[in-house]
Protein backbone atom coordinates (compact mmCIF):
# COMPACT_ATOMS: atom_id res chain seq x y z
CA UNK A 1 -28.48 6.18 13.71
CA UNK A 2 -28.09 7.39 10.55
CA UNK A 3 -24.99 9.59 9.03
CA UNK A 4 -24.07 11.20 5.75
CA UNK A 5 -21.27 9.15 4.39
CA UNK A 6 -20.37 9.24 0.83
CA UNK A 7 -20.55 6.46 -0.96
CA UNK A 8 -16.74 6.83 -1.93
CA UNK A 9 -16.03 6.30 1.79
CA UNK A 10 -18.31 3.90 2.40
CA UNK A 11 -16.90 2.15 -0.41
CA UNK A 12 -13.34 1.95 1.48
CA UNK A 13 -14.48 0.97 3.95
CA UNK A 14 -17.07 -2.18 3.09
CA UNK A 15 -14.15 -3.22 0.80
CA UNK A 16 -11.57 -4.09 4.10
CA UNK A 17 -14.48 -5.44 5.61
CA UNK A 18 -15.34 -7.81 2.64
CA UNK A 19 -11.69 -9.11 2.95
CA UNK A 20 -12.30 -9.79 6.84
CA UNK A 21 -10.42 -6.76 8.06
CA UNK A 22 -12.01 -4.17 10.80
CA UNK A 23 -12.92 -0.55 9.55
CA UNK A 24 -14.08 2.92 11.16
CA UNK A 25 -14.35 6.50 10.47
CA UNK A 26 -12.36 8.04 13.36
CA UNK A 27 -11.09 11.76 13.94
CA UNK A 28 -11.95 14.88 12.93
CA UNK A 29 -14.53 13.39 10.13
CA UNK A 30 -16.79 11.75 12.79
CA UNK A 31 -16.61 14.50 15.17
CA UNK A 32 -17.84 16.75 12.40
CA UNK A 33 -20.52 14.59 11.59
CA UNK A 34 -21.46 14.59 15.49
CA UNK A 35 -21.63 18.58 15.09
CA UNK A 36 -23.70 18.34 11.59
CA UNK A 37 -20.85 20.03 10.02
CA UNK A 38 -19.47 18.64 6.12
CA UNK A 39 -16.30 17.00 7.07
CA UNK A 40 -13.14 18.73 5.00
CA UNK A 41 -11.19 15.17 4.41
CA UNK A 42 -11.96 11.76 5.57
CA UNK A 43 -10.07 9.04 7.49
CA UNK A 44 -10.43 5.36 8.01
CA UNK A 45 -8.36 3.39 10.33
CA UNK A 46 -8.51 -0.50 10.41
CA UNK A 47 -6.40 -3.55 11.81
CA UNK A 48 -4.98 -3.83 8.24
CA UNK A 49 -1.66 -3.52 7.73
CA UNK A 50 -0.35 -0.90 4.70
CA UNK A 51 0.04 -3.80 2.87
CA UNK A 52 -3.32 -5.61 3.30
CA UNK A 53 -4.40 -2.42 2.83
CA UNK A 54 -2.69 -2.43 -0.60
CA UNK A 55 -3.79 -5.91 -1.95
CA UNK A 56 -7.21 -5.10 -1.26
CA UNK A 57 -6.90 -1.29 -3.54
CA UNK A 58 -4.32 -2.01 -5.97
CA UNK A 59 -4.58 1.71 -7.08
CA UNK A 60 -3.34 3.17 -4.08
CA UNK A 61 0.06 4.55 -2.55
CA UNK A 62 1.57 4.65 0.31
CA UNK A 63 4.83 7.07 1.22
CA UNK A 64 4.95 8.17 4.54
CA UNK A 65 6.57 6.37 7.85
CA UNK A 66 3.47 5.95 9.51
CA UNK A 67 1.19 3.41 7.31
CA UNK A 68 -0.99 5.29 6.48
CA UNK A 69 -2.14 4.58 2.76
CA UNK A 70 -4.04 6.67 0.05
CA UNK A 71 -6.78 4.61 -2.00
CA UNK A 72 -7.86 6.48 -5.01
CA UNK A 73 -11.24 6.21 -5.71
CA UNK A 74 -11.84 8.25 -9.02
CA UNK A 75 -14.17 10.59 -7.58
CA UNK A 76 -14.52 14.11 -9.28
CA UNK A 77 -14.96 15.98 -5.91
CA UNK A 78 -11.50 16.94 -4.41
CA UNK A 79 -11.98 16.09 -0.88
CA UNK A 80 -13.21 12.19 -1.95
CA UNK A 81 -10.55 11.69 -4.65
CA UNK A 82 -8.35 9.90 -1.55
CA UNK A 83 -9.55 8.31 1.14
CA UNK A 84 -6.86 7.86 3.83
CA UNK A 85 -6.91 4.65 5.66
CA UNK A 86 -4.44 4.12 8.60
CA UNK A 87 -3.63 0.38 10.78
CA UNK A 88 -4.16 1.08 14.53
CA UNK A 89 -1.06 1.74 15.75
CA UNK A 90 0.24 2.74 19.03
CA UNK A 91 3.18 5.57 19.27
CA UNK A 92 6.37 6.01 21.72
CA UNK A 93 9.18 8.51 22.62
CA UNK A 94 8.65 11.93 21.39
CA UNK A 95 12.53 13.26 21.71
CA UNK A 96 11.92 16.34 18.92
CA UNK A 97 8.13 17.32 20.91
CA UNK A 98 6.62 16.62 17.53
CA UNK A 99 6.60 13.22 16.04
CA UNK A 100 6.58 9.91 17.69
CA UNK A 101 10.06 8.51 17.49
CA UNK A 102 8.56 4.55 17.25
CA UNK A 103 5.20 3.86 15.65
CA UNK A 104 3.71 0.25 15.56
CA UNK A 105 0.90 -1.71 14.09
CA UNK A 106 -1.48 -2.61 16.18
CA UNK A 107 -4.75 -5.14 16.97
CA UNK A 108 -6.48 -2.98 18.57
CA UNK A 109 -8.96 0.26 18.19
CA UNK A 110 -8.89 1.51 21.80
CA UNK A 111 -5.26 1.55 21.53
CA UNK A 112 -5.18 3.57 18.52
CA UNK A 113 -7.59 5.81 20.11
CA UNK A 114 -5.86 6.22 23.71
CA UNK A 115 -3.25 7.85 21.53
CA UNK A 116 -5.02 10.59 19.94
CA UNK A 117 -5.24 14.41 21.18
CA UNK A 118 -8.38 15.39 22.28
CA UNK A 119 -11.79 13.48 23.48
CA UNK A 120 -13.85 14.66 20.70
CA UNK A 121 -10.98 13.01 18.47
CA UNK A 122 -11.43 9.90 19.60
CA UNK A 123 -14.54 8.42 18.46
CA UNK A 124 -14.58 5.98 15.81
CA UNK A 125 -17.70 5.18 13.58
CA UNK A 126 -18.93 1.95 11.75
CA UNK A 127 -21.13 3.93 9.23
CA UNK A 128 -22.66 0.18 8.03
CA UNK A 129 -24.41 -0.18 11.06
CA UNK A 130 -24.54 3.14 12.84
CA UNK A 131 -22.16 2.59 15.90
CA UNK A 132 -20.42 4.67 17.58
CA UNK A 133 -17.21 3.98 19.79
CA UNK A 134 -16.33 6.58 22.05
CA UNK A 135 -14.22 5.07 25.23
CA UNK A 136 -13.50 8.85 26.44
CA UNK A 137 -16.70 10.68 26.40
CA UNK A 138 -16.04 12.33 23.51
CA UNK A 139 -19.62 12.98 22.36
CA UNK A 140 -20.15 14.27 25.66
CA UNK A 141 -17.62 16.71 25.43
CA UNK A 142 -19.38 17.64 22.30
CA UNK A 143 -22.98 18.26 23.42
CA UNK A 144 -21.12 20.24 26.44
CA UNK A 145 -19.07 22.06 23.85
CA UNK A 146 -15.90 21.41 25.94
CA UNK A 147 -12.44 20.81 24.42
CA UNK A 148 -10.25 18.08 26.78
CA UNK A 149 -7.58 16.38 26.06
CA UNK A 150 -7.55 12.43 26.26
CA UNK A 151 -5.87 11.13 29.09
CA UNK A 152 -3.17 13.61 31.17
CA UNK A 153 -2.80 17.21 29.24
CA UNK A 154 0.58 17.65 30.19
CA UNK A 155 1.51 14.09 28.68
CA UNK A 156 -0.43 15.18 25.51
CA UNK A 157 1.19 18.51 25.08
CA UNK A 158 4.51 16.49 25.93
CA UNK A 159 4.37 14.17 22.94
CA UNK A 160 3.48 16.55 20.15
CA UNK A 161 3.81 20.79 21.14
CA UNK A 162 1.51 21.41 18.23
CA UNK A 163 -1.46 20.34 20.08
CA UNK A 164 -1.07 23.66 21.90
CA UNK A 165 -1.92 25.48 18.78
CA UNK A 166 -4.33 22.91 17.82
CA UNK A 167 -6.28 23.37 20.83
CA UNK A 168 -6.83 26.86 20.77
CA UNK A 169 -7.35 26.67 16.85
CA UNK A 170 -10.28 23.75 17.39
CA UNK A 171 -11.67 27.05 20.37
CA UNK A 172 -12.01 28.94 17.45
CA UNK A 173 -13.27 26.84 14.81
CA UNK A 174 -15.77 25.47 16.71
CA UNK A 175 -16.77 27.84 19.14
CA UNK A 176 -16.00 25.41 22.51
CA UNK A 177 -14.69 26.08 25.35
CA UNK A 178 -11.01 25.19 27.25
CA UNK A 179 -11.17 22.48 29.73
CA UNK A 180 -9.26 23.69 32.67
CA UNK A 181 -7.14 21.02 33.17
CA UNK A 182 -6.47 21.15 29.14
CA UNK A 183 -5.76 24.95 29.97
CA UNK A 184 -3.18 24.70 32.88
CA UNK A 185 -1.41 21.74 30.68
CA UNK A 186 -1.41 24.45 27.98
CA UNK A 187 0.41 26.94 30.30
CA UNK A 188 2.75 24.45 31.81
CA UNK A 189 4.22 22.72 28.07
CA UNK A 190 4.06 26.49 26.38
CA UNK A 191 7.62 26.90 25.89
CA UNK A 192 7.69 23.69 24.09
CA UNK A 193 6.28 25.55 20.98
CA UNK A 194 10.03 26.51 20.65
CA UNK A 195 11.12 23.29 19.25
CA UNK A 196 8.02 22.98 16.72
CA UNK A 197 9.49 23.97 13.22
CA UNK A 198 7.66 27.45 12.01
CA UNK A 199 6.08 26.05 8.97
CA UNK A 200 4.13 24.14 11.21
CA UNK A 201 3.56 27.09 13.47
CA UNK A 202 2.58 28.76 10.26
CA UNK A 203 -0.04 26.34 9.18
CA UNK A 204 -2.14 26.46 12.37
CA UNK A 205 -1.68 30.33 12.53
CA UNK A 206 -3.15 30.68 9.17
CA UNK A 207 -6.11 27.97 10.29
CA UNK A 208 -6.80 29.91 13.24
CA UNK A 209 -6.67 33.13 11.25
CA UNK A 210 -9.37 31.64 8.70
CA UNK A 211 -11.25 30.68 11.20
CA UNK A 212 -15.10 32.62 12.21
CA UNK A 213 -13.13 33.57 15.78
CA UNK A 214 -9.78 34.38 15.01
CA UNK A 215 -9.69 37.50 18.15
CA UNK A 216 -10.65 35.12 20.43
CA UNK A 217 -8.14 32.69 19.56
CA UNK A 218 -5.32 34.84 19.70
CA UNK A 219 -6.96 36.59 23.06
CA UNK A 220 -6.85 32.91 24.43
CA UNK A 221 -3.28 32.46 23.23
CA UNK A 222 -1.94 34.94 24.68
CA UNK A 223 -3.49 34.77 28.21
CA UNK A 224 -2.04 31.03 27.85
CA UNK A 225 1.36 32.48 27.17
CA UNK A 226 1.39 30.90 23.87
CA UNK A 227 1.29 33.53 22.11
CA UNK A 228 5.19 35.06 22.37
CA UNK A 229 6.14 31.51 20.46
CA UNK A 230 3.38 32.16 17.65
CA UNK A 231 3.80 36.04 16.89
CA UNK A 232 5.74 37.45 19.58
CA UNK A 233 5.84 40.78 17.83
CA UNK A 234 2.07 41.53 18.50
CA UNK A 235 2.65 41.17 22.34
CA UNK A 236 4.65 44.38 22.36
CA UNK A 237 1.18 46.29 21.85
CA UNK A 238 -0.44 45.44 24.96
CA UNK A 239 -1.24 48.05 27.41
CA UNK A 240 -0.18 50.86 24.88
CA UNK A 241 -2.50 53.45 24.61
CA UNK A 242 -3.16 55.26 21.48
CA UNK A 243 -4.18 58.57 20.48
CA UNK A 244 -7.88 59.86 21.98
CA UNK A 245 -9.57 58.57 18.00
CA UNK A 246 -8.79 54.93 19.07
CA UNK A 247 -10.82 52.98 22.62
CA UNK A 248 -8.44 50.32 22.71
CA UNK A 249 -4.81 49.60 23.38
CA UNK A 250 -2.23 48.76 20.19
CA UNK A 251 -3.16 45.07 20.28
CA UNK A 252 -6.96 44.90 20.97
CA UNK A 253 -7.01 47.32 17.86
CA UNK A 254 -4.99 45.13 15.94
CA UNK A 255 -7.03 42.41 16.94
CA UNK A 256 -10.61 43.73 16.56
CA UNK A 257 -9.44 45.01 12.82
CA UNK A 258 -8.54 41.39 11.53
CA UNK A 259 -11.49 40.33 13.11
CA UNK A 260 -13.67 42.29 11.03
CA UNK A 261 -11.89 41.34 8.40
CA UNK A 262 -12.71 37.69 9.13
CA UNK A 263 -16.79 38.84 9.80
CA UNK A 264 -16.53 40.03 6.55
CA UNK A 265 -15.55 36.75 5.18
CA UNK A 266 -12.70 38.55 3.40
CA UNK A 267 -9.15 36.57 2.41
CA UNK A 268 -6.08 35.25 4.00
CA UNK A 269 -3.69 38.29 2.92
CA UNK A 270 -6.79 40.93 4.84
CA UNK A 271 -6.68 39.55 7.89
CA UNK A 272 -2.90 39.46 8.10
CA UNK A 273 -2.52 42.74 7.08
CA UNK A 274 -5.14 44.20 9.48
CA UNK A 275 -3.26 41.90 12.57
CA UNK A 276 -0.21 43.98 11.55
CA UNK A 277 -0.85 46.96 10.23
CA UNK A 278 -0.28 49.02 13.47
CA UNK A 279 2.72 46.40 14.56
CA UNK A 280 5.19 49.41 15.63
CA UNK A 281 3.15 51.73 16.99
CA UNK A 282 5.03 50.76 19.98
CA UNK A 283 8.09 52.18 18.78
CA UNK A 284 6.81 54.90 16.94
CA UNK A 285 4.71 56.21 19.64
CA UNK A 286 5.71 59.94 20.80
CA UNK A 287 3.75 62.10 22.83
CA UNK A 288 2.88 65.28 20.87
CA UNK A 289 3.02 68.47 23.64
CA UNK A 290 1.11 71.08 21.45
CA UNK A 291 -1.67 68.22 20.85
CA UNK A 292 -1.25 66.92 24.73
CA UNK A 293 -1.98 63.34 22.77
CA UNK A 294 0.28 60.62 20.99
CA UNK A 295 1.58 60.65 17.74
CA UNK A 296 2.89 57.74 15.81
CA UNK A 297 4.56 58.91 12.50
CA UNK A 298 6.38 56.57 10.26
CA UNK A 299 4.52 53.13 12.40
CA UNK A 300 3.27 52.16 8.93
CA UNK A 301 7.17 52.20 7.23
CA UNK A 302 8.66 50.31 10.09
CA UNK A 303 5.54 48.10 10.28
CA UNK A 304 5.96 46.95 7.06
CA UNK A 305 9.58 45.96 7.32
CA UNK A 306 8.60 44.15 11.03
CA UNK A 307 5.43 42.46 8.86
CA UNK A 308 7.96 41.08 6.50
CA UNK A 309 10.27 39.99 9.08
CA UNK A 310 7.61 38.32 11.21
CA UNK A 311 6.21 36.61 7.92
CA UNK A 312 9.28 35.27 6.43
CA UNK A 313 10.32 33.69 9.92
CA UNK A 314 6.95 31.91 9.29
CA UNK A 315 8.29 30.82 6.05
CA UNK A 316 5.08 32.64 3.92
CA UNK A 317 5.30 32.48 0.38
CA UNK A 318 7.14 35.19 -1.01
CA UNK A 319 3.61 36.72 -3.01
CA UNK A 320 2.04 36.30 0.67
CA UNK A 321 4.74 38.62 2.18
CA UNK A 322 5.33 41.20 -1.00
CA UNK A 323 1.61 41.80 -0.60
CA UNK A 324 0.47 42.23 2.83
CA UNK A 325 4.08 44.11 3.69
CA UNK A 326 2.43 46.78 1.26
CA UNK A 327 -0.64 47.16 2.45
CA UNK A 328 0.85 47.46 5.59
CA UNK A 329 2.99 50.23 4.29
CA UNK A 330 0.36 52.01 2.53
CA UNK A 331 -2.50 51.66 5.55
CA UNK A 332 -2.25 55.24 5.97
CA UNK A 333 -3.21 56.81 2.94
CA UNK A 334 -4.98 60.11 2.91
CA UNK A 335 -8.58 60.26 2.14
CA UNK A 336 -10.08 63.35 2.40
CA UNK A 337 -11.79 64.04 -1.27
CA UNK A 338 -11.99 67.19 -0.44
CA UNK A 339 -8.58 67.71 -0.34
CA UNK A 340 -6.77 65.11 -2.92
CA UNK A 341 -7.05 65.24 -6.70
CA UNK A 342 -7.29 62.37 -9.08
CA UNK A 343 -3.41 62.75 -9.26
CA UNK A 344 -2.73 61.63 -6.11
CA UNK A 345 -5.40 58.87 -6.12
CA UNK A 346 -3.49 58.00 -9.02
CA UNK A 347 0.17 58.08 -7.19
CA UNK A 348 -1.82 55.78 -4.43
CA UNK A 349 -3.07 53.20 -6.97
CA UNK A 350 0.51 53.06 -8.31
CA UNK A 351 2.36 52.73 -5.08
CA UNK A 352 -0.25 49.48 -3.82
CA UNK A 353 -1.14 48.40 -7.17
CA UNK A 354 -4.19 48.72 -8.75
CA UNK A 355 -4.76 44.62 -8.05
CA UNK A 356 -4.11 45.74 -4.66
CA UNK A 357 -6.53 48.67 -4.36
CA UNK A 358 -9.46 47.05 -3.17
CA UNK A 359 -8.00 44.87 -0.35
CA UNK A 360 -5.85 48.48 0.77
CA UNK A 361 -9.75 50.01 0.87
CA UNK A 362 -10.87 47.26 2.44
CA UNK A 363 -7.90 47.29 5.06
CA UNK A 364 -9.23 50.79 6.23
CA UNK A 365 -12.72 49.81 6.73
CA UNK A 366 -10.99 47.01 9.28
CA UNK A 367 -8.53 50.01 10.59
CA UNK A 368 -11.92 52.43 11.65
CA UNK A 369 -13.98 49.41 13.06
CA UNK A 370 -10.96 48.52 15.09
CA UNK A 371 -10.75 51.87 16.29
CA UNK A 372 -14.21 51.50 17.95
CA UNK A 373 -16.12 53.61 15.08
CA UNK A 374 -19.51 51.67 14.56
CA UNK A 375 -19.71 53.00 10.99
CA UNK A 376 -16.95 51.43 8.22
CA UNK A 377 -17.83 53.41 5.34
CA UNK A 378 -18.78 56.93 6.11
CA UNK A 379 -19.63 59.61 3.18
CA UNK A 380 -15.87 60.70 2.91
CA UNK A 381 -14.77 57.36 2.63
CA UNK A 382 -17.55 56.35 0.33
CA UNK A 383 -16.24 59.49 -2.08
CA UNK A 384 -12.74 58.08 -1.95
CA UNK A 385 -13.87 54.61 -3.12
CA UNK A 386 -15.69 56.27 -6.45
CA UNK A 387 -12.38 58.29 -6.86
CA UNK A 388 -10.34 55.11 -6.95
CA UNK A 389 -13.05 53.84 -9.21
CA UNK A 390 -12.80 56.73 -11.39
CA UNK A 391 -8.63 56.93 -11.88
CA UNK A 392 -8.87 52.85 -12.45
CA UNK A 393 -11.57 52.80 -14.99
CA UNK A 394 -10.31 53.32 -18.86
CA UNK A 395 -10.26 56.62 -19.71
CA UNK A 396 -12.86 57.53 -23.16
CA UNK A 397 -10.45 58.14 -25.87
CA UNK A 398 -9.61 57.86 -29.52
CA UNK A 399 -7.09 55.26 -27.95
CA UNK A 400 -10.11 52.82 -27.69
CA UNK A 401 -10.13 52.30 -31.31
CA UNK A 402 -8.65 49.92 -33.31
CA UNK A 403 -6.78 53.04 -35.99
CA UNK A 404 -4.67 55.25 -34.73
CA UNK A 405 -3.00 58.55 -36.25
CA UNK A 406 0.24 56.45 -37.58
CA UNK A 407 -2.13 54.18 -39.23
CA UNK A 408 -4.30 57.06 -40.80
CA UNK A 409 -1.01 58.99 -42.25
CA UNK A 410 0.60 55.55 -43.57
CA UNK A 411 -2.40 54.02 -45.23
CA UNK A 412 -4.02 57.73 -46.78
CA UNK A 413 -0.98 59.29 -47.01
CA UNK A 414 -1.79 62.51 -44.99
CA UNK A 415 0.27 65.17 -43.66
CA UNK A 416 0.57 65.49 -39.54
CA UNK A 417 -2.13 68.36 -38.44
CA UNK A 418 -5.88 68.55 -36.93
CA UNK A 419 -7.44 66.97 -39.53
CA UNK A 420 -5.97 63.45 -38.19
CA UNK A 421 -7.21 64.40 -34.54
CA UNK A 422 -11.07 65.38 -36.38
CA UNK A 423 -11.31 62.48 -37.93
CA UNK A 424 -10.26 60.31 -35.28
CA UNK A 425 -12.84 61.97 -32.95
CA UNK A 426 -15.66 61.40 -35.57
CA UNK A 427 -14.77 57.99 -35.57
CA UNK A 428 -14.86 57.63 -32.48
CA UNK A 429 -18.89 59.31 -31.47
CA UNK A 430 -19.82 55.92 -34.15
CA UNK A 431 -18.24 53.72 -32.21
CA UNK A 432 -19.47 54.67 -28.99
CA UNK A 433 -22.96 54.62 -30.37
CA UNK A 434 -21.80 51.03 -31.95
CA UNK A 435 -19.38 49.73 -30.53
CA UNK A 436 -19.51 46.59 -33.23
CA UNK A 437 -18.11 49.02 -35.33
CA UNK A 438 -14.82 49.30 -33.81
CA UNK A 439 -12.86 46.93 -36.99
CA UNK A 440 -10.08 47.89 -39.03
CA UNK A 441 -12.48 47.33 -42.08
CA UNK A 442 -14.98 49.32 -41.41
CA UNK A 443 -12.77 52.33 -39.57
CA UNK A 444 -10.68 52.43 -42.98
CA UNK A 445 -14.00 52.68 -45.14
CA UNK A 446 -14.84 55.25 -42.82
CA UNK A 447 -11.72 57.27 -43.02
CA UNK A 448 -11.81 57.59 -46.56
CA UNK A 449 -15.12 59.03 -46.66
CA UNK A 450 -14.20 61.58 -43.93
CA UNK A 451 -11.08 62.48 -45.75
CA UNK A 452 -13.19 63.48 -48.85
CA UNK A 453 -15.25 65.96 -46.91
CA UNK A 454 -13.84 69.75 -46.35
CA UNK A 455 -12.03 71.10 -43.35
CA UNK A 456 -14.86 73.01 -42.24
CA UNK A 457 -17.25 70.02 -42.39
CA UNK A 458 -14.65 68.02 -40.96
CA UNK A 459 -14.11 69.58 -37.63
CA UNK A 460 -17.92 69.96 -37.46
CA UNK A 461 -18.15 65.97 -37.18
CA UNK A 462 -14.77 66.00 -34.91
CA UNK A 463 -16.15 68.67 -32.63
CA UNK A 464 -19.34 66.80 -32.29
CA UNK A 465 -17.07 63.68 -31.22
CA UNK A 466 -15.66 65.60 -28.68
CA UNK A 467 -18.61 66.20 -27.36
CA UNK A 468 -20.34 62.70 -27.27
CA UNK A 469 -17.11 61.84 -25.35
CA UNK A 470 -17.58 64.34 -22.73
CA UNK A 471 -20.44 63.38 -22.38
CA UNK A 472 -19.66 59.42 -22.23
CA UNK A 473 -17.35 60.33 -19.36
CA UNK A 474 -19.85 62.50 -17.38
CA UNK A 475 -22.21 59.51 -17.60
CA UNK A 476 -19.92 56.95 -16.32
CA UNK A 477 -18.75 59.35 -13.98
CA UNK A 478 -22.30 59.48 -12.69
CA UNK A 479 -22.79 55.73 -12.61
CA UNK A 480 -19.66 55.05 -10.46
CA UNK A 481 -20.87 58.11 -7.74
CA UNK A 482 -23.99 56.00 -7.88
CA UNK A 483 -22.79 52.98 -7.11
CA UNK A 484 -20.91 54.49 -4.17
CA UNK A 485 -24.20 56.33 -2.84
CA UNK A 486 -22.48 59.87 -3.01
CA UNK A 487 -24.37 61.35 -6.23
């Protein structure tokens, strides 16, 4: 059968094999190809030792404590630059739950691939002539879309803790199901998570979290009782019932908001914020007697302190934390355009930043779906959105063009008083009819001939500015309600 290797790869490859060594595709590249998907890195493992491996691609490195060697191959596409190639080795002793405390070279294939996590892991490809070696019915696993481990789960989970993470992450990535053996070994080595370093933690978090089924990933977590060792703080909102606008408890909203985010398609720093951005209603919560409902007033300040927390233990980077800790913080802005001016849009778009303003809208479109509400943008909302629009976009002014008053008084040698302010108006209806004519050059020559004319005639041609500027403004105005659907 026929697969879609790159030539780069295949490249690697043929070249052990010319030099009488062994070489396969084997991991996640080969189950990828199984599933038609475009592998995101490729690996080749051989009976080579790092130093064969080296002889036989002189530009290559090798820096890590388990053989596994980088051949450069000059390609211009990222993911083919470096092709990883790794001996067979076998592994022993796992005292830290994370790395293998021996690692040694081996002869064989099936004993490199008797180590490895899950079935659908553990095939190895010879892409020269089609073969596939899969000794624990990996491919079958595949068509059945079933995720196992290889071997005993508990020994698995044992030797390296991540592979609970990893397990639930590959759920969500690629749509499969838990094997329920795999699942009870999940349950029973949980607590091992504790002695996996939280950078690590943080890595498959943030795959899981850019994955198409992030809810359902963190759903499974947590009735694995994985979650408390991942993001213990979202626990806390289970079984607490919010106010009569919301149909789900604290953390299915959470949930169902980031997962919007992620049907959406929309960035890393969304889909955290919308996870936390109702992290302390649990504290917060209050029941309101006059109301006869619950009332949770100040959850977005403390939430944004407990998002920072909860980040930083993860060890994000520091723009990762300063910018979803805001959005947390300013989740709850008001919204009514009926009742807000452009001043307070204004006070909004400085508190978030205006770089910021788009992923805060976009955080309350995730907020009302995970309420329940089938509709994210609803006229109100919509109105909002051309506000923001409107406060962000550059104001029409003489401050568009290239002179200025200053310049006018220096260089003509006029006194201070409307005649500045006419002529800078006149200037400015040409250059919004051409707005090639915004140059120093040509807004002098213009300014001389306007300071020849009268003060009567002048403020004739600076009133007339005015007014192509109002009605500049009105137009764009327009436009942007337009855009929004709420002319």
């Amino acid at each position: 059968m026929h697969y879609a290797v790159p030539l780069e790869v295949k490249t690697v490859a043929e070249g052990l094999r010319k030099e009488g060594f062994e070489a396969y595709l084997v991991g996640g590249c080969v189950r990828d190809l199984l599933l038609n998907r475009s592998p995101k890195d490729w690996d080749i493992t051989t009976n080579a030792t790092p130093e064969d491996i080296q002889r036989v691609f002189p530009d290559s490195f090798y820096e890590n404590e388990f053989g596994t060697v980088g051949v450069k191959t000059g390609s211009e596409e990222p993911k083919l630059a470096v092709i990883e190639v790794t001996p067979y080795r076998t592994e022993s002793g796992y005292s830290d739950k994370r790395r293998p405390d021996a690692v040694s070279f081996g002869d064989s294939l099936e004993e490199d691939l008797a180590r490895r996590d899950f079935t659908i892991n553990a095939i190895a490809l010879d892409e020269s002539k089609g073969q596939i070696i899969d000794p624990y019915q990996g491919q079958k696993d595949i068509t059945a879309k079933v995720l196992r481990t290889v071997g005993v789960p508990v020994e698995r989970f044992e030797e390296d803790a991540l592979r609970l993470m990893r397990a639930v992450r590959l759920v969500a990535e690629l749509n499969f199901a838990l094997d329920a053996d795999t699942a009870a070994g999940i349950q029973e080595k949980g607590p091992n998570l504790k002695h996996i370093s939280r950078e690590r933690i943080r890595d498959e978090f943030v795959r899981i979290l850019e994955s198409d089924q992030p809810m359902m990933a963190l759903v499974l977590a947590q009735q694995l009782g994985i979650l408390e060792f991942i993001v213990p703080d979202l626990i806390r909102g289970i079984g607490v019932d919010q106010n009569q606008a919301h149909s789900y408890d604290v953390f299915g909203h959470n949930l169902r908001a980031m997962q919007h985010a992620a049907d959406k398609g929309w960035p890393l720093d969304i889909r955290l914020a919308a996870l936390f951005h109702d992290i302390s209603k649990p504290e917060t919560r209050r029941w309101a007697e006059e109301k006869k409902d619950w009332s949770f007033h100040g959850h977005e300040v403390v939430g944004s302190r407990v998002t920072r927390k909860a980040l930083e233990d993860m060890r994000f980077s520091r723009e990762t934390i300063e910018k979803v800790s805001k959005l947390v913080r300013w989740h709850m802005f008001f919204s009514d355009p009926e009742q807000i001016t452009l001043s307070a849009v204004r006070r909004m778009i400085q508190n978030v930043g205006p770089e910021n303003m788009d992923d805060l809208l976009n955080l309350r479109i995730c907020d009302r779906i995970g309420t329940g509400r089938p509709k994210e943008q609803p006229f109100r909302f919509r109105k909002y959105k051309a506000m923001v629009d409107e406060a962000l976009r550059d104001p029409i002014s003489v401050g568009m063009l290239k002179t200025d008053g200053n310049r006018i008084m220096t260089e003509f040698h006029v006194q201070p008083g409307p005649r500045i302010g006419n002529v800078l108006n006149a200037l400015l209806e040409e250059v919004l009819d051409e707005p090639k004519k915004n140059t120093l050059e040509y807004l002098d020559a213009k300014t001389a001939e306007l300071l020849k004319l009268n003060d009567e005639d002048l403020k004739e041609l600076g009133d007339s500015g005015k007014k192509k500027r109002e009605e500049e403004e009105e137009r764009e105005i327009k436009e942007i309600m337009k855009k929004h659907n709420v002319s």
